[in-house]
N, C-alpha and C. Protein backbone atom coordinates (compact mmCIF):
# COMPACT_ATOMS: atom_id res chain seq x y z
N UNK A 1 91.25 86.61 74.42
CA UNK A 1 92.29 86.97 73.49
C UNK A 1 93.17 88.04 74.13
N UNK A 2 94.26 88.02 73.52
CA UNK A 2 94.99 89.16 74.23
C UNK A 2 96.32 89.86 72.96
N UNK A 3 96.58 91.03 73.30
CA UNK A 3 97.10 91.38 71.97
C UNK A 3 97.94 92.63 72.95
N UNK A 4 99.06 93.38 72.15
CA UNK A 4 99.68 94.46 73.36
C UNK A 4 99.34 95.49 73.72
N UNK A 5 97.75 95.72 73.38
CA UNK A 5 97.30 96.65 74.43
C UNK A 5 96.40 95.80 76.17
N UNK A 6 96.71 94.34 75.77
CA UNK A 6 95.59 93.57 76.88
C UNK A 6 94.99 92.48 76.52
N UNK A 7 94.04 91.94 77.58
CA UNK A 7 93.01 91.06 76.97
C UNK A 7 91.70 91.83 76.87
N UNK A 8 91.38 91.06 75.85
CA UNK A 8 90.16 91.62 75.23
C UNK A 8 88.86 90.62 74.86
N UNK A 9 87.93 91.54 74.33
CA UNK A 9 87.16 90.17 73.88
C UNK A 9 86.05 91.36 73.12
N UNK A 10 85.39 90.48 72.11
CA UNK A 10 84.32 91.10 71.25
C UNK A 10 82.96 91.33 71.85
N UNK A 11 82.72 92.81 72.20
CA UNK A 11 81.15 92.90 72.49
C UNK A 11 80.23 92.73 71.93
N UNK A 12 80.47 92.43 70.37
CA UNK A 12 79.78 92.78 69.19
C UNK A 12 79.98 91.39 68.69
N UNK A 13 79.50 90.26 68.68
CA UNK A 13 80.33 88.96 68.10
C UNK A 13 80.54 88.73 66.78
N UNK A 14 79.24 89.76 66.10
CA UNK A 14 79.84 89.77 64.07
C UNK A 14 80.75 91.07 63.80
N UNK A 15 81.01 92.08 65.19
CA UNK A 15 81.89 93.12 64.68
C UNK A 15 83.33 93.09 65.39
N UNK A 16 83.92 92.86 64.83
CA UNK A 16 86.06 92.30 64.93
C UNK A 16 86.29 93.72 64.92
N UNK A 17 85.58 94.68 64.59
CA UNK A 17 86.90 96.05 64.48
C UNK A 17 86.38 96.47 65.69
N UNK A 18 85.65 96.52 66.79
CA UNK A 18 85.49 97.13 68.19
C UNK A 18 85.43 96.33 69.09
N UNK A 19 86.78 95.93 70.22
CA UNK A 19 87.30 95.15 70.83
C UNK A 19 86.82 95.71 72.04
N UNK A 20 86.93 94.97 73.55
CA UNK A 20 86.31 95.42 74.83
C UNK A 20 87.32 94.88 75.81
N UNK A 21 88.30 95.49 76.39
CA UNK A 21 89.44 95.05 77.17
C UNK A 21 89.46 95.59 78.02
N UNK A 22 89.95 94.50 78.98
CA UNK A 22 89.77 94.12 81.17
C UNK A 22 90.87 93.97 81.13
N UNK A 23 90.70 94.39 82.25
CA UNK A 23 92.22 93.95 83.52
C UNK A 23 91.56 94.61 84.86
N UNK A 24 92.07 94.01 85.62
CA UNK A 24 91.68 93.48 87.44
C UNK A 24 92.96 94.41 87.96
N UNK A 25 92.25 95.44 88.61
CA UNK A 25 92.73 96.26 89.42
C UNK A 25 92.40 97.03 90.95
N UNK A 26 92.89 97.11 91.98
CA UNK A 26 92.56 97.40 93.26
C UNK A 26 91.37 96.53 93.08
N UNK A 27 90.99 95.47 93.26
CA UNK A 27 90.04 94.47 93.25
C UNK A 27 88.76 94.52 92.42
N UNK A 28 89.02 95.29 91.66
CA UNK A 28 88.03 95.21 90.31
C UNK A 28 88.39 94.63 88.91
N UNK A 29 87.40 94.74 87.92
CA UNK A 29 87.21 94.44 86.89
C UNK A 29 87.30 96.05 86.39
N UNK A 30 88.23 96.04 85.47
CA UNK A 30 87.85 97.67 84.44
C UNK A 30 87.89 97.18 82.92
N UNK A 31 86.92 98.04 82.38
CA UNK A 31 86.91 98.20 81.16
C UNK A 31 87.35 99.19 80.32
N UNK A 32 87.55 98.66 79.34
CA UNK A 32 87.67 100.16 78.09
C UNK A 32 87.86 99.54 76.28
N UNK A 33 87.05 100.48 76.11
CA UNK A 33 86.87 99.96 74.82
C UNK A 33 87.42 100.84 73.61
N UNK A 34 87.91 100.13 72.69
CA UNK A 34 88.75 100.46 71.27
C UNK A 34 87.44 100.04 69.94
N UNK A 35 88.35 100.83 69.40
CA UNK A 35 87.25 100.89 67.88
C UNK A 35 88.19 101.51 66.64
N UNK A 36 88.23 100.03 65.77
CA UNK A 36 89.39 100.34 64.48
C UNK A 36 88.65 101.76 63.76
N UNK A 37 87.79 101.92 64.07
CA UNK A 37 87.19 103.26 63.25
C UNK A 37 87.17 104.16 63.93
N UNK A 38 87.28 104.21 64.91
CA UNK A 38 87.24 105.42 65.96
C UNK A 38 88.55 105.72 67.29
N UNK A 39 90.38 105.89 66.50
CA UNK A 39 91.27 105.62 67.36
C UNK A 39 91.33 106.85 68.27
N UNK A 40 90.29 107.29 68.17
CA UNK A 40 90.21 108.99 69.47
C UNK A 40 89.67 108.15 70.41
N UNK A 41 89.01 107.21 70.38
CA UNK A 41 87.76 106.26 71.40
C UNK A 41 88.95 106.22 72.51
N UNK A 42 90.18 105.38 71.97
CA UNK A 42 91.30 104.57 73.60
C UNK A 42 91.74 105.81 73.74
N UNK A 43 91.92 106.82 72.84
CA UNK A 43 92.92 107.94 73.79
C UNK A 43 92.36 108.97 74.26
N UNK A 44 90.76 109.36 74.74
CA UNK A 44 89.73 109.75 74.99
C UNK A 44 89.03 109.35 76.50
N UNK A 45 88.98 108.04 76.17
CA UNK A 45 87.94 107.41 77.67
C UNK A 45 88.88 106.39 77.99
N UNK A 46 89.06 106.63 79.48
CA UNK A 46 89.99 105.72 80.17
C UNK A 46 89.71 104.57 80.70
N UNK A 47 89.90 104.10 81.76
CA UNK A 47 89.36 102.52 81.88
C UNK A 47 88.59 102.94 82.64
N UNK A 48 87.27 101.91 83.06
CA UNK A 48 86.24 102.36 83.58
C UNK A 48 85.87 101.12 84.68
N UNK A 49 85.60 101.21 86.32
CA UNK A 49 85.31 100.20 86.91
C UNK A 49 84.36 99.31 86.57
N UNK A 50 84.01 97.97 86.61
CA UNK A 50 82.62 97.95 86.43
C UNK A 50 81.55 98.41 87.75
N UNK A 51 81.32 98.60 88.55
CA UNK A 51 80.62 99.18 89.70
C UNK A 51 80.58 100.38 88.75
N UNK A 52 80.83 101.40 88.31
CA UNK A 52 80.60 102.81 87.60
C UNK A 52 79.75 102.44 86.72
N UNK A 53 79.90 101.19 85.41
CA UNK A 53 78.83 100.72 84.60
C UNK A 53 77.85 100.49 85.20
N UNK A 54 78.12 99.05 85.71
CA UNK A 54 76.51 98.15 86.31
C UNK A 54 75.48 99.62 86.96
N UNK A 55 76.36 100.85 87.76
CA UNK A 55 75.20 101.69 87.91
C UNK A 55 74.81 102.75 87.02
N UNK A 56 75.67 103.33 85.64
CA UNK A 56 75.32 103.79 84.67
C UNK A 56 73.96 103.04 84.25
N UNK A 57 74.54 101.60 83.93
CA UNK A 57 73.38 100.57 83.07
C UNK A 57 72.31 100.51 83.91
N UNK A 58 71.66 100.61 85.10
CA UNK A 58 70.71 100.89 85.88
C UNK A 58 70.00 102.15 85.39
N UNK A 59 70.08 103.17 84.99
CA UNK A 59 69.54 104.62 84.70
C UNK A 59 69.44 104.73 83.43
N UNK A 60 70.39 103.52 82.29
CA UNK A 60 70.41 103.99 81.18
C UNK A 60 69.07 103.45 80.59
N UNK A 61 68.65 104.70 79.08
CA UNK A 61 67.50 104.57 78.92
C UNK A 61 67.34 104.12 77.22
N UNK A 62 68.80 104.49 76.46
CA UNK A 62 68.46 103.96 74.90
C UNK A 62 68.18 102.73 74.49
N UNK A 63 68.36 102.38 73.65
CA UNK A 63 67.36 101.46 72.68
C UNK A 63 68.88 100.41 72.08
N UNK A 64 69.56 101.39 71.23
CA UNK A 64 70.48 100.72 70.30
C UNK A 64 71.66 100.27 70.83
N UNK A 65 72.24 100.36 71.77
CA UNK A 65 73.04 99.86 73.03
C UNK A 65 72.82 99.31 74.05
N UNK A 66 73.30 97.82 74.33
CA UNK A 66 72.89 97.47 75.79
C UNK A 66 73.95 97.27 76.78
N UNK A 67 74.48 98.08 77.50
CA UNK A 67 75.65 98.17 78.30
C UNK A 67 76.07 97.05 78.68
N UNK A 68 74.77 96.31 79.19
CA UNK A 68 74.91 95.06 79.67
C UNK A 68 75.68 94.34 79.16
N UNK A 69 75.47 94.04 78.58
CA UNK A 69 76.04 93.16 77.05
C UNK A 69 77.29 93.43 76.31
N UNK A 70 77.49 94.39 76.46
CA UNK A 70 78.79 95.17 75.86
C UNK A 70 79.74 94.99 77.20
N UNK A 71 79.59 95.27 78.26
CA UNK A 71 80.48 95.59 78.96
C UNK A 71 79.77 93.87 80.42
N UNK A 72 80.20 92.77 79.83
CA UNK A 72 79.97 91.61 79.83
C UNK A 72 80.89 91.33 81.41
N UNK A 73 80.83 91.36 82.38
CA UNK A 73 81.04 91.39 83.89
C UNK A 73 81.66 89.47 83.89
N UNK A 74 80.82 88.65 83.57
CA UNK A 74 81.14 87.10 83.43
C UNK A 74 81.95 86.66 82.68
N UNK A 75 81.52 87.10 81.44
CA UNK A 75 82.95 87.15 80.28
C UNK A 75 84.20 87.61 80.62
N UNK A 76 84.57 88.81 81.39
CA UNK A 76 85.34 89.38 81.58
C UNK A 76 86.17 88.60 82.63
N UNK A 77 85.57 88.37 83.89
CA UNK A 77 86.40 87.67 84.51
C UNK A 77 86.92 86.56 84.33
N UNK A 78 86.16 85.54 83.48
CA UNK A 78 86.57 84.27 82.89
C UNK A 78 87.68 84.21 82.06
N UNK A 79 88.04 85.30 81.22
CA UNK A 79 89.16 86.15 80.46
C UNK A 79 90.17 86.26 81.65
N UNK A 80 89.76 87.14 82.17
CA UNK A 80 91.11 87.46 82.98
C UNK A 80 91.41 85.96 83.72
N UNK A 81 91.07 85.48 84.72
CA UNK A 81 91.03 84.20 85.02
C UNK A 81 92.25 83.13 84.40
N UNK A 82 91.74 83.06 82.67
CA UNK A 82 92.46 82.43 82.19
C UNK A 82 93.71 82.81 81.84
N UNK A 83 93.41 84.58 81.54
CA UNK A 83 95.14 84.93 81.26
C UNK A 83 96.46 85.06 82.84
């Protein structure tokens, strides 16, 4: 999907109000994520490589978040790809 902040796509597939949007830069994948409940979230944390995740998500240790999953590396490029 894509809308005028980007393409995006749902990390959450039953939650529509927190969107997860890529774009391909200096030969990466970056992320950054928005949240209709939380508009400090996009003007707060900037885009993020994935190489910075995939090794966050290596060390990370909670329960109720899975980076993995949220910040979707296959999804993402298949997105960009198509746009």
């Amino acid at each position: 999907m894509k809308d005028e902040l980007g393409v995006y796509y749902y990390p959450s597939a039953g939650n529509h109000r927190v969107r997860m949007y890529v774009k391909r830069e200096a030969g990466a994948v970056w992320f950054r994520m928005w949240n209709a409940d939380d508009p400090r979230l996009w003007e707060e944390h900037d885009w993020v490589p994935y190489e910075a995740i995939r090794r966050a998500a290596e060390i990370y240790t909670g329960r109720n978040f899975d980076p993995r999953r949220a910040y979707d590396i296959d999804v993402a490029q298949a997105l960009l790809d198509e746009a």
